[in-house]
C-alpha atoms as a PDB file:
ATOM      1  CA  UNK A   1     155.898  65.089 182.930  1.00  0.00           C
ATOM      2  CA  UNK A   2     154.754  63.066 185.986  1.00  0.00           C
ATOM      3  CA  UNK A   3     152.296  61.169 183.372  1.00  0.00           C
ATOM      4  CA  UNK A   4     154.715  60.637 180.530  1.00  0.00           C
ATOM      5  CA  UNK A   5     157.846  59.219 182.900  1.00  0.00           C
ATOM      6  CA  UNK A   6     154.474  56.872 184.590  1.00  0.00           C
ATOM      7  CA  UNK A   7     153.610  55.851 181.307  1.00  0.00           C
ATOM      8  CA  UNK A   8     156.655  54.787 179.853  1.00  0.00           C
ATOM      9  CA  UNK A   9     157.021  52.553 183.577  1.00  0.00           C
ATOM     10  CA  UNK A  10     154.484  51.379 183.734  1.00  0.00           C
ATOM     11  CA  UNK A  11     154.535  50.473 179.418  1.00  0.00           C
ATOM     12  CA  UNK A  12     158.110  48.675 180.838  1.00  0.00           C
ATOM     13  CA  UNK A  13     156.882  46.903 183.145  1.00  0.00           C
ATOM     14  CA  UNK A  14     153.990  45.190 180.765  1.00  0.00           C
ATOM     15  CA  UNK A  15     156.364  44.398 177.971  1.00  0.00           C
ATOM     16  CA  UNK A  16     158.449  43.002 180.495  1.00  0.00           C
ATOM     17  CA  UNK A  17     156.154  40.833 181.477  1.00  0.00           C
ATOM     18  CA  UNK A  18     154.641  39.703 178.159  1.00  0.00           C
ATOM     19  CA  UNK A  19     158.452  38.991 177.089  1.00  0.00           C
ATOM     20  CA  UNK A  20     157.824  36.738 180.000  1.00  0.00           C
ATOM     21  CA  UNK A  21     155.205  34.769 178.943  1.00  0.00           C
ATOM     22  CA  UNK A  22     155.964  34.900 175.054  1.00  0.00           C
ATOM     23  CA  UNK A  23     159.428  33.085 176.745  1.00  0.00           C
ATOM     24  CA  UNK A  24     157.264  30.480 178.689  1.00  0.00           C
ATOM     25  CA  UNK A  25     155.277  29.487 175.452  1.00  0.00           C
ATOM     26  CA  UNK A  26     158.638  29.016 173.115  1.00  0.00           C
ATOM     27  CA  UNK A  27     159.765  27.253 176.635  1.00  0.00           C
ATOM     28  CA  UNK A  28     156.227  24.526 176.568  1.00  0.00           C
ATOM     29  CA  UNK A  29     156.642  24.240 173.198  1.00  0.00           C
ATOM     30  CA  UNK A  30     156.917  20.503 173.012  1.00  0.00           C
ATOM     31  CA  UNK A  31     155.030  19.953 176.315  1.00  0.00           C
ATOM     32  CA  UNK A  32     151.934  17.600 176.057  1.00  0.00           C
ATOM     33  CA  UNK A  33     148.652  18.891 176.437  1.00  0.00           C
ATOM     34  CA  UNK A  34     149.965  22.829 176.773  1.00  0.00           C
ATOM     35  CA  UNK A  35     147.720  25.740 176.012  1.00  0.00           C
ATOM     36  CA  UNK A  36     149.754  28.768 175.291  1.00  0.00           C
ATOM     37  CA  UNK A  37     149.240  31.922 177.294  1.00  0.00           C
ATOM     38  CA  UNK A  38     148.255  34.696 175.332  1.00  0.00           C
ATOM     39  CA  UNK A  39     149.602  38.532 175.748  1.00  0.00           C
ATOM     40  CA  UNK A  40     146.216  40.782 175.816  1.00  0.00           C
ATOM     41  CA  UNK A  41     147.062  44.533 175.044  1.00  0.00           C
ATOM     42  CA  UNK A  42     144.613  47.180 175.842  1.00  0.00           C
ATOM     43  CA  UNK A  43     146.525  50.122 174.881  1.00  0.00           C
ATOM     44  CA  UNK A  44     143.282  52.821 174.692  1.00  0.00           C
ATOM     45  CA  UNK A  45     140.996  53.169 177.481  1.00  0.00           C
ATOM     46  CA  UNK A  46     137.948  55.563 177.698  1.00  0.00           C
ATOM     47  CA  UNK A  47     137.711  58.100 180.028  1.00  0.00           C
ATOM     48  CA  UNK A  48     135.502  61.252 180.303  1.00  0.00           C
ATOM     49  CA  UNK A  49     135.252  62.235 176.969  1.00  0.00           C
ATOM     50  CA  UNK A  50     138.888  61.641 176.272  1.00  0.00           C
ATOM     51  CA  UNK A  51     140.872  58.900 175.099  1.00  0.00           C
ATOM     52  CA  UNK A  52     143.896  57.841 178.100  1.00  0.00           C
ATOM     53  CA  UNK A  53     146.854  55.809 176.433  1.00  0.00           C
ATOM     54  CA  UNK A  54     147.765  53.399 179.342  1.00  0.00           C
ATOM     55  CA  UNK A  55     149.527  49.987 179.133  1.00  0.00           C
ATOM     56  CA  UNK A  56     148.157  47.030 181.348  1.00  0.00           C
ATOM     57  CA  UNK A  57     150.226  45.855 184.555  1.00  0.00           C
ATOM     58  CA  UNK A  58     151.376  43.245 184.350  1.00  0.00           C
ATOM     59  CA  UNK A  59     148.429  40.467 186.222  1.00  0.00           C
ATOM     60  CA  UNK A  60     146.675  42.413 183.063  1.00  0.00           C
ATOM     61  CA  UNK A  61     148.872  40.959 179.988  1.00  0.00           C
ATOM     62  CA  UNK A  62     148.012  36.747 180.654  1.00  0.00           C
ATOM     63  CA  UNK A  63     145.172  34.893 179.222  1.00  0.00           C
ATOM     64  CA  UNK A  64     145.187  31.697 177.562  1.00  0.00           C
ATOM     65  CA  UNK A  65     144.641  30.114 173.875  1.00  0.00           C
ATOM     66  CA  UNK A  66     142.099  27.607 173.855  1.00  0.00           C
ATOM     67  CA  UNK A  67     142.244  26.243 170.824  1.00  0.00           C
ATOM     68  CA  UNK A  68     143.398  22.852 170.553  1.00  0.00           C
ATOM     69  CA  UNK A  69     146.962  21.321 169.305  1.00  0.00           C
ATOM     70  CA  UNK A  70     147.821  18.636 167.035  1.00  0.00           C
ATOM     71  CA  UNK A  71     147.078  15.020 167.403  1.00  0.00           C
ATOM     72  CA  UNK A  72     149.337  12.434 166.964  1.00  0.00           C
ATOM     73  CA  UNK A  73     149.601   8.660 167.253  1.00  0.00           C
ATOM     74  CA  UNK A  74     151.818   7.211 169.363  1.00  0.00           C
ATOM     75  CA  UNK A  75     150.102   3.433 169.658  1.00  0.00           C
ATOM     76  CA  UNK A  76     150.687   3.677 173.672  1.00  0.00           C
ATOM     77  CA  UNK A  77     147.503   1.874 175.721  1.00  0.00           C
ATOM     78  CA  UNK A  78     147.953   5.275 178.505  1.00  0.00           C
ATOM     79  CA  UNK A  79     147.984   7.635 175.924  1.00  0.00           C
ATOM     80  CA  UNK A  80     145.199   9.936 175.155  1.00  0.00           C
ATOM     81  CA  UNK A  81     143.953  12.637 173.396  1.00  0.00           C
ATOM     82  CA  UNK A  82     140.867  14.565 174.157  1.00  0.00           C
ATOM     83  CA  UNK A  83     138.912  14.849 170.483  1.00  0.00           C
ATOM     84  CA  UNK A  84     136.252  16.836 171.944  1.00  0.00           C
ATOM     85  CA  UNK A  85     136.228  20.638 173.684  1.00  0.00           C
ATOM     86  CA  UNK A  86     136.550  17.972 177.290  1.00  0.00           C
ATOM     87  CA  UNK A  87     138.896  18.370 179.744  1.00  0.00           C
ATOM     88  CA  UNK A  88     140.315  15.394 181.935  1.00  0.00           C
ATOM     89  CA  UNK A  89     140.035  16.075 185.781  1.00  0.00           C
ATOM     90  CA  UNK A  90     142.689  15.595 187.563  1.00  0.00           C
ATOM     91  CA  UNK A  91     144.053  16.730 191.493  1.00  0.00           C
ATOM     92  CA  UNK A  92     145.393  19.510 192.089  1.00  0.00           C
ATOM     93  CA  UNK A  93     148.695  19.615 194.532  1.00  0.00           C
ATOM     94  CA  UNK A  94     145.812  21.335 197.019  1.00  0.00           C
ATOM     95  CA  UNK A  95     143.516  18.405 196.708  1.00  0.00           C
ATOM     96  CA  UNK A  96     141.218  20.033 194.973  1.00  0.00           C
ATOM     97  CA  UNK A  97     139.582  19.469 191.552  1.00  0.00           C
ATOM     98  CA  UNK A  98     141.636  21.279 188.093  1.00  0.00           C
ATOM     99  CA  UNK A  99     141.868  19.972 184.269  1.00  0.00           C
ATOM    100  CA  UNK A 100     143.941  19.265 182.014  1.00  0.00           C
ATOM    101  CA  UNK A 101     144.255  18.133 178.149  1.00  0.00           C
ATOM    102  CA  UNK A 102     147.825  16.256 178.791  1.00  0.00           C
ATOM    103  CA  UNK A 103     146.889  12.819 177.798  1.00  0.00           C
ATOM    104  CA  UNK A 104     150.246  10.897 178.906  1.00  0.00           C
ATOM    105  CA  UNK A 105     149.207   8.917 181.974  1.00  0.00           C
ATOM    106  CA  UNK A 106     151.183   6.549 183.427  1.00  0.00           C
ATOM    107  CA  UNK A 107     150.528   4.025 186.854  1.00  0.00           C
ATOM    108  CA  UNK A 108     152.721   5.119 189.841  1.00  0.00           C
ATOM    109  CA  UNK A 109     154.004   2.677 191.885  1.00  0.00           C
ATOM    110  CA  UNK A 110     151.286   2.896 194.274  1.00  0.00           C
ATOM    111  CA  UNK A 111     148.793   2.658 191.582  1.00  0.00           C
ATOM    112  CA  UNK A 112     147.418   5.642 191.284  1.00  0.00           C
ATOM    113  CA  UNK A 113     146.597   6.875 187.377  1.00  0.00           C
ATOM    114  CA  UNK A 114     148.811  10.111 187.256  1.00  0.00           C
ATOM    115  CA  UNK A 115     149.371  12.321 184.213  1.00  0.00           C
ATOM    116  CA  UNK A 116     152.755  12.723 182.668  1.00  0.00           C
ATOM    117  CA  UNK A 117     153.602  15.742 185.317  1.00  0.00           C
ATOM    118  CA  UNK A 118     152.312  13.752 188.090  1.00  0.00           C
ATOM    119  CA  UNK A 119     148.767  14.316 188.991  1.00  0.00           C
ATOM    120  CA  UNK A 120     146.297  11.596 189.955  1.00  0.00           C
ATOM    121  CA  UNK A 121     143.613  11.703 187.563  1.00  0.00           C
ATOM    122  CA  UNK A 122     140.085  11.655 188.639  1.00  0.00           C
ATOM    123  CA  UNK A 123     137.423   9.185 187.822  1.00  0.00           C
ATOM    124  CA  UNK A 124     133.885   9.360 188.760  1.00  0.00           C
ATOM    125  CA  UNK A 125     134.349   9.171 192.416  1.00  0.00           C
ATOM    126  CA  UNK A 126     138.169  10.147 193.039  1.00  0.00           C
ATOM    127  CA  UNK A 127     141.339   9.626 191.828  1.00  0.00           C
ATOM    128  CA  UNK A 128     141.669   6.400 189.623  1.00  0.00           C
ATOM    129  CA  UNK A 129     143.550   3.581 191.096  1.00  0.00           C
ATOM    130  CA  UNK A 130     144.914   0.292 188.809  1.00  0.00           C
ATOM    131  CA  UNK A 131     144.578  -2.791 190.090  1.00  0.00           C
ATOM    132  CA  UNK A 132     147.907  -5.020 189.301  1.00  0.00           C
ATOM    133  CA  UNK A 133     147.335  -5.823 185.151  1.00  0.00           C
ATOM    134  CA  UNK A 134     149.144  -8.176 182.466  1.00  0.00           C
ATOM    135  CA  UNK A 135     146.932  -5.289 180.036  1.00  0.00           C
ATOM    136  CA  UNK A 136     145.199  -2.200 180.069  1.00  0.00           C
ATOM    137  CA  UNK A 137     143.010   0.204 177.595  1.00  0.00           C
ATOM    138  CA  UNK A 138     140.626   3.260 177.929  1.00  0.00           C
ATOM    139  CA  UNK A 139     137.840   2.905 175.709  1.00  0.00           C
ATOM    140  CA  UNK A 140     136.730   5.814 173.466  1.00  0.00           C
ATOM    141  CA  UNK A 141     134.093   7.463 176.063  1.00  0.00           C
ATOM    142  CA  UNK A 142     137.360   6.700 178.989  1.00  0.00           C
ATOM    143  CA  UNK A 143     136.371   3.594 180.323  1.00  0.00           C
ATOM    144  CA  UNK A 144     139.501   1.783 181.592  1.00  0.00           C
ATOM    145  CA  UNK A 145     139.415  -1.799 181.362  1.00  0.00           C
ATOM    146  CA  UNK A 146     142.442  -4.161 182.494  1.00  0.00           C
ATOM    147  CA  UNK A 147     143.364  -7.699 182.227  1.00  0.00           C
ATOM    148  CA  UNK A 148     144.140  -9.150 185.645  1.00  0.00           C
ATOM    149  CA  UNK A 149     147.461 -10.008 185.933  1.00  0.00           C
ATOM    150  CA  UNK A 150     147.643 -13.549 185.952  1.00  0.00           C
ATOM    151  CA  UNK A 151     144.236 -14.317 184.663  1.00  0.00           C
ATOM    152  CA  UNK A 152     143.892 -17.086 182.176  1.00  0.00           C
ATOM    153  CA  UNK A 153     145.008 -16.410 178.339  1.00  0.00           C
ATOM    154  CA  UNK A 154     142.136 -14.768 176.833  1.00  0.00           C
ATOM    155  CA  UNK A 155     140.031 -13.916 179.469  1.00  0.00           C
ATOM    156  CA  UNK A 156     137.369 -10.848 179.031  1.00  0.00           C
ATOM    157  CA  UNK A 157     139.040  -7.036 179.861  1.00  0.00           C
ATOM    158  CA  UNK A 158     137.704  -5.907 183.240  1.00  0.00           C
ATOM    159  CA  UNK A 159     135.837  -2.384 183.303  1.00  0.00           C
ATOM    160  CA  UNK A 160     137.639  -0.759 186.901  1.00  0.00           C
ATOM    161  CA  UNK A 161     136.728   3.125 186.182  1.00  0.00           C
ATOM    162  CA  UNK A 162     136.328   6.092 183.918  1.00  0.00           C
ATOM    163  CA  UNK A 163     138.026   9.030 183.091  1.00  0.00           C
ATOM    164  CA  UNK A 164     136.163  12.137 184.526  1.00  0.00           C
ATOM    165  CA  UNK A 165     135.795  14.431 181.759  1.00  0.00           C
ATOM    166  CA  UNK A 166     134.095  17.584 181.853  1.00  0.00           C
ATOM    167  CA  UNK A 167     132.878  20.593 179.947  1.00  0.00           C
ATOM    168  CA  UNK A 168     133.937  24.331 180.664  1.00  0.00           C
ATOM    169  CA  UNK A 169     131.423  25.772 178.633  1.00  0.00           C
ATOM    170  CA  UNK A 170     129.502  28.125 179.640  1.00  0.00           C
ATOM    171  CA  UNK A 171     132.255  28.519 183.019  1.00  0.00           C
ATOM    172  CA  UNK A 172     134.512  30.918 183.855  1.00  0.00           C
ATOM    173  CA  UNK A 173     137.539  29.192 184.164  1.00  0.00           C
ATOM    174  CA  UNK A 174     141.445  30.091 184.218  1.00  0.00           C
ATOM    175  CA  UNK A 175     144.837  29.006 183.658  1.00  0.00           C
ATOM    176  CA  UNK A 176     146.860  28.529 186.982  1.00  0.00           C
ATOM    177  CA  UNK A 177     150.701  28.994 187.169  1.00  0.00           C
ATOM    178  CA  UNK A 178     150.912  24.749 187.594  1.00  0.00           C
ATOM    179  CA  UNK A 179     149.269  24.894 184.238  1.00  0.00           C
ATOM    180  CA  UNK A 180     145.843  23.535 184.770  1.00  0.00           C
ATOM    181  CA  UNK A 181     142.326  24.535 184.356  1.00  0.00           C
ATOM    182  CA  UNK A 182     140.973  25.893 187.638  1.00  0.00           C
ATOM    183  CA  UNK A 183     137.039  26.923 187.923  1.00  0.00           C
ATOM    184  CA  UNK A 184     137.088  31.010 188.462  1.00  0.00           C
ATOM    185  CA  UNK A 185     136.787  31.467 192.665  1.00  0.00           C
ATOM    186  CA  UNK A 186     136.581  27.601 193.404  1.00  0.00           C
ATOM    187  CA  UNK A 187     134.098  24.809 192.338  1.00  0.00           C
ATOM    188  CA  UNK A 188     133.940  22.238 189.999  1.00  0.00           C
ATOM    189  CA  UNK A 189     132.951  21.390 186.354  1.00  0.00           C
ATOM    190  CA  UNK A 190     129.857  19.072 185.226  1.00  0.00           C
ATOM    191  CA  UNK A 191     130.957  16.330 183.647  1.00  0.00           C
ATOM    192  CA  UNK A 192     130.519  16.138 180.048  1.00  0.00           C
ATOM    193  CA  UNK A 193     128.751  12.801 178.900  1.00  0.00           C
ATOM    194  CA  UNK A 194     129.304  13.272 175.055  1.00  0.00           C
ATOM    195  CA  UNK A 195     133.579  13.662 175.473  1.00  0.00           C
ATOM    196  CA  UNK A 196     135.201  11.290 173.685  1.00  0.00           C
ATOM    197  CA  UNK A 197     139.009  10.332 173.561  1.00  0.00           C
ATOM    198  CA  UNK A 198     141.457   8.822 171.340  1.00  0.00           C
ATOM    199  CA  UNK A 199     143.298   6.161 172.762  1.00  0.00           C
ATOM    200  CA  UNK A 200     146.691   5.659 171.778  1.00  0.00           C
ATOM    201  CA  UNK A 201     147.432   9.346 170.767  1.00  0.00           C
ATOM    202  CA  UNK A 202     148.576  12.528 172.168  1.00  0.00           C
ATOM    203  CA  UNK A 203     147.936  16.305 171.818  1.00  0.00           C
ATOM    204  CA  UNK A 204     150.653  18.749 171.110  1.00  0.00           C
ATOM    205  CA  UNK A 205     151.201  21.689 172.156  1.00  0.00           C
ATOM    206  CA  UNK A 206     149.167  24.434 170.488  1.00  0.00           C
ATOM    207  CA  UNK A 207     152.425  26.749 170.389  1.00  0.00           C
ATOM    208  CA  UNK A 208     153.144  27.639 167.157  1.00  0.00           C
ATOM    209  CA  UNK A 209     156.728  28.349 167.661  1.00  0.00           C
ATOM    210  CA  UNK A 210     157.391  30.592 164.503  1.00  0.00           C
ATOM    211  CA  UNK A 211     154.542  32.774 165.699  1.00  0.00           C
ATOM    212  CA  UNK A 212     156.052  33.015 169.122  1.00  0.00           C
ATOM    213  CA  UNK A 213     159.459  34.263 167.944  1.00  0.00           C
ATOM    214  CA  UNK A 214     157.223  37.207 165.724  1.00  0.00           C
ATOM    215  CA  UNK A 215     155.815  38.202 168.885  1.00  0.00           C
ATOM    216  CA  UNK A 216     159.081  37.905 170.570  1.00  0.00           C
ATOM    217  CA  UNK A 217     160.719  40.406 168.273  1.00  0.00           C
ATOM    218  CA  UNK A 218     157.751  42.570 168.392  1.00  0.00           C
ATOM    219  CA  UNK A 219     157.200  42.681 172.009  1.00  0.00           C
ATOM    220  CA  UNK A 220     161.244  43.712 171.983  1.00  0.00           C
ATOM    221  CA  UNK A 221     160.138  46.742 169.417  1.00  0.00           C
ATOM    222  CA  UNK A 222     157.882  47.824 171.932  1.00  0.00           C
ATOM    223  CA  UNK A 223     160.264  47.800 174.615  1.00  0.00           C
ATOM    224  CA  UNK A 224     162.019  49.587 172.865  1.00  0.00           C
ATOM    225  CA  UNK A 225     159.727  52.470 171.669  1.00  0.00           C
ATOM    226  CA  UNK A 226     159.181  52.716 175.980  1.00  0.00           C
ATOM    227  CA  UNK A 227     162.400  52.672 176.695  1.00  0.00           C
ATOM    228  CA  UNK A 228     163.031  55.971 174.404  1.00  0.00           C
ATOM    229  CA  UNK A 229     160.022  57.776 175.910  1.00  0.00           C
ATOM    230  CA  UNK A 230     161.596  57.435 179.313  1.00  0.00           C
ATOM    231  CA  UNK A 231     164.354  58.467 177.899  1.00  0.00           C
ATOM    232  CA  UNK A 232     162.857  61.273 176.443  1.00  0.00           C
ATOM    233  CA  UNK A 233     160.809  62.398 179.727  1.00  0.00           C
ATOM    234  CA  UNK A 234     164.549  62.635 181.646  1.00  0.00           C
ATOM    235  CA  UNK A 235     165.591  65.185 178.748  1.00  0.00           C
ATOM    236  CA  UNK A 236     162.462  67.136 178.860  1.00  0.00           C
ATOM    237  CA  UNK A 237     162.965  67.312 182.798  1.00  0.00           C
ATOM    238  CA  UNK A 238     166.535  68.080 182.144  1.00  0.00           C
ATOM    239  CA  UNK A 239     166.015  71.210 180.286  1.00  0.00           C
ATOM    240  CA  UNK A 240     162.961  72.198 182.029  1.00  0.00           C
ATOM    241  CA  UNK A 241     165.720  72.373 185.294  1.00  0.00           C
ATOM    242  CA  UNK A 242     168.074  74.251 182.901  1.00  0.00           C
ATOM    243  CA  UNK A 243     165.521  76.898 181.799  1.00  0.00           C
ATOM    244  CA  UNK A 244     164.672  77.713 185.735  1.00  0.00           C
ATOM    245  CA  UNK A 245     168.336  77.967 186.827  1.00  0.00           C
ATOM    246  CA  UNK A 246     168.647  81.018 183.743  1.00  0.00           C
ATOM    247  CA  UNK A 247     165.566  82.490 185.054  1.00  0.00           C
ATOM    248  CA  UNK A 248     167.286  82.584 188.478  1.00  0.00           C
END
């Protein structure tokens, strides 16, 4: 009884929390750059020569999709979309080094090169800083080249830095609740000298939203199914309670 009213908890609990995530996905769908978490069931799990049924807690349900989303022009010099498996580095709020795939950056007012959701993006030794500019474009390997402002009507672009981008193969990296690319228990990533990016464009989301509301409904089936074994469990213990008091 113990095991069945622990199961259907603890089965609760997960589905809870993968309604969670399946809610943050449909939530990012139109966020730049976003990899969707994925909900990772492992309902059977070996033991002895017997087969447990067990549902994951809930640190168990999370990963992430790596595939990537959808490009799409948008004909803005700061935009850009990583075309290879690359990440861009950026800061984290810690200082530390993460990665990203949003492409939106965008000059703060004290220069710094920040992504869309405000992290200073790293170039090959620190975060990037623009000098003042009458024009400014990031070449296809991320070289960033401005005009100085003021400078004469034609004069040649000015190479100033390089995106830092880097390559997780081979890494053991996750997903962090700020929605970057962290390297598993610290460190950093090499960078990769083959990334390429497409200036001028963006990558989508890799939601697919229609897929999300599947899972949604599913998930809620599950639920549901746990629900009625707990359910269940209080009727069995009900009875069992009724069968001792008529033995008494």
């Amino acid at each position: 009884m113990d095991k069945m009213v622990y199961t259907a908890l603890s089965g609760l609990k997960s589905q809870m929390a993968a309604q969670s995530v399946i809610a943050n996905n449909i939530a990012n769908a139109s966020t730049i750059g976003y990899r969707q978490d994925r909900v990772s069931f492992e309902r059977l799990m070996l033991k002895g020569q017997a087969f447990e049924t067990r549902s994951p807690a809930a640190e168990e349900v999370a990963d992430f999709d790596r595939r990537s989303g959808a490009i799409v022009s948008t004909g803005r010099n700061l935009d850009v979309a990583v075309t290879s498996d690359s990440w861009i580095a950026v800061q984290a709020t810690d200082g530390t080094e993460a990665y990203t795939r949003r492409g939106d950056l965008k000059v703060a007012l004290s220069g710094v090169l920040e992504t869309g959701d405000g992290y200073p993006v790293m170039g090959e030794a620190g975060p990037i800083t623009i000098p003042p500019h009458d024009r400014i474009m990031i070449a296809d390997d991320g070289a960033i080249s401005i005009q100085p402002k003021g400078a004469e009507p034609g004069a040649p672009m000015q190479q100033i830095g390089r995106l830092k981008l880097v390559s997780a193969e081979g890494s053991k990296t996750l997903k962090g609740l700020d929605n970057l690319l962290h390297v598993e228990n610290g460190g950093v990533l090499p960078t990769d000298m083959a990334a390429r990016v497409a200036s001028g464009s963006l990558e989508q989301s890799n939601v697919n939203l229609t897929q999300a509301l599947v899972d949604m409904i599913e998930n809620q089936r599950g639920y549901e199914v746990q629900a009625n074994l707990l359910a269940e469990a209080k009727k069995m213990d009900e009875q069992s309670a009724s069968l001792m008091r008529i033995q008494g």
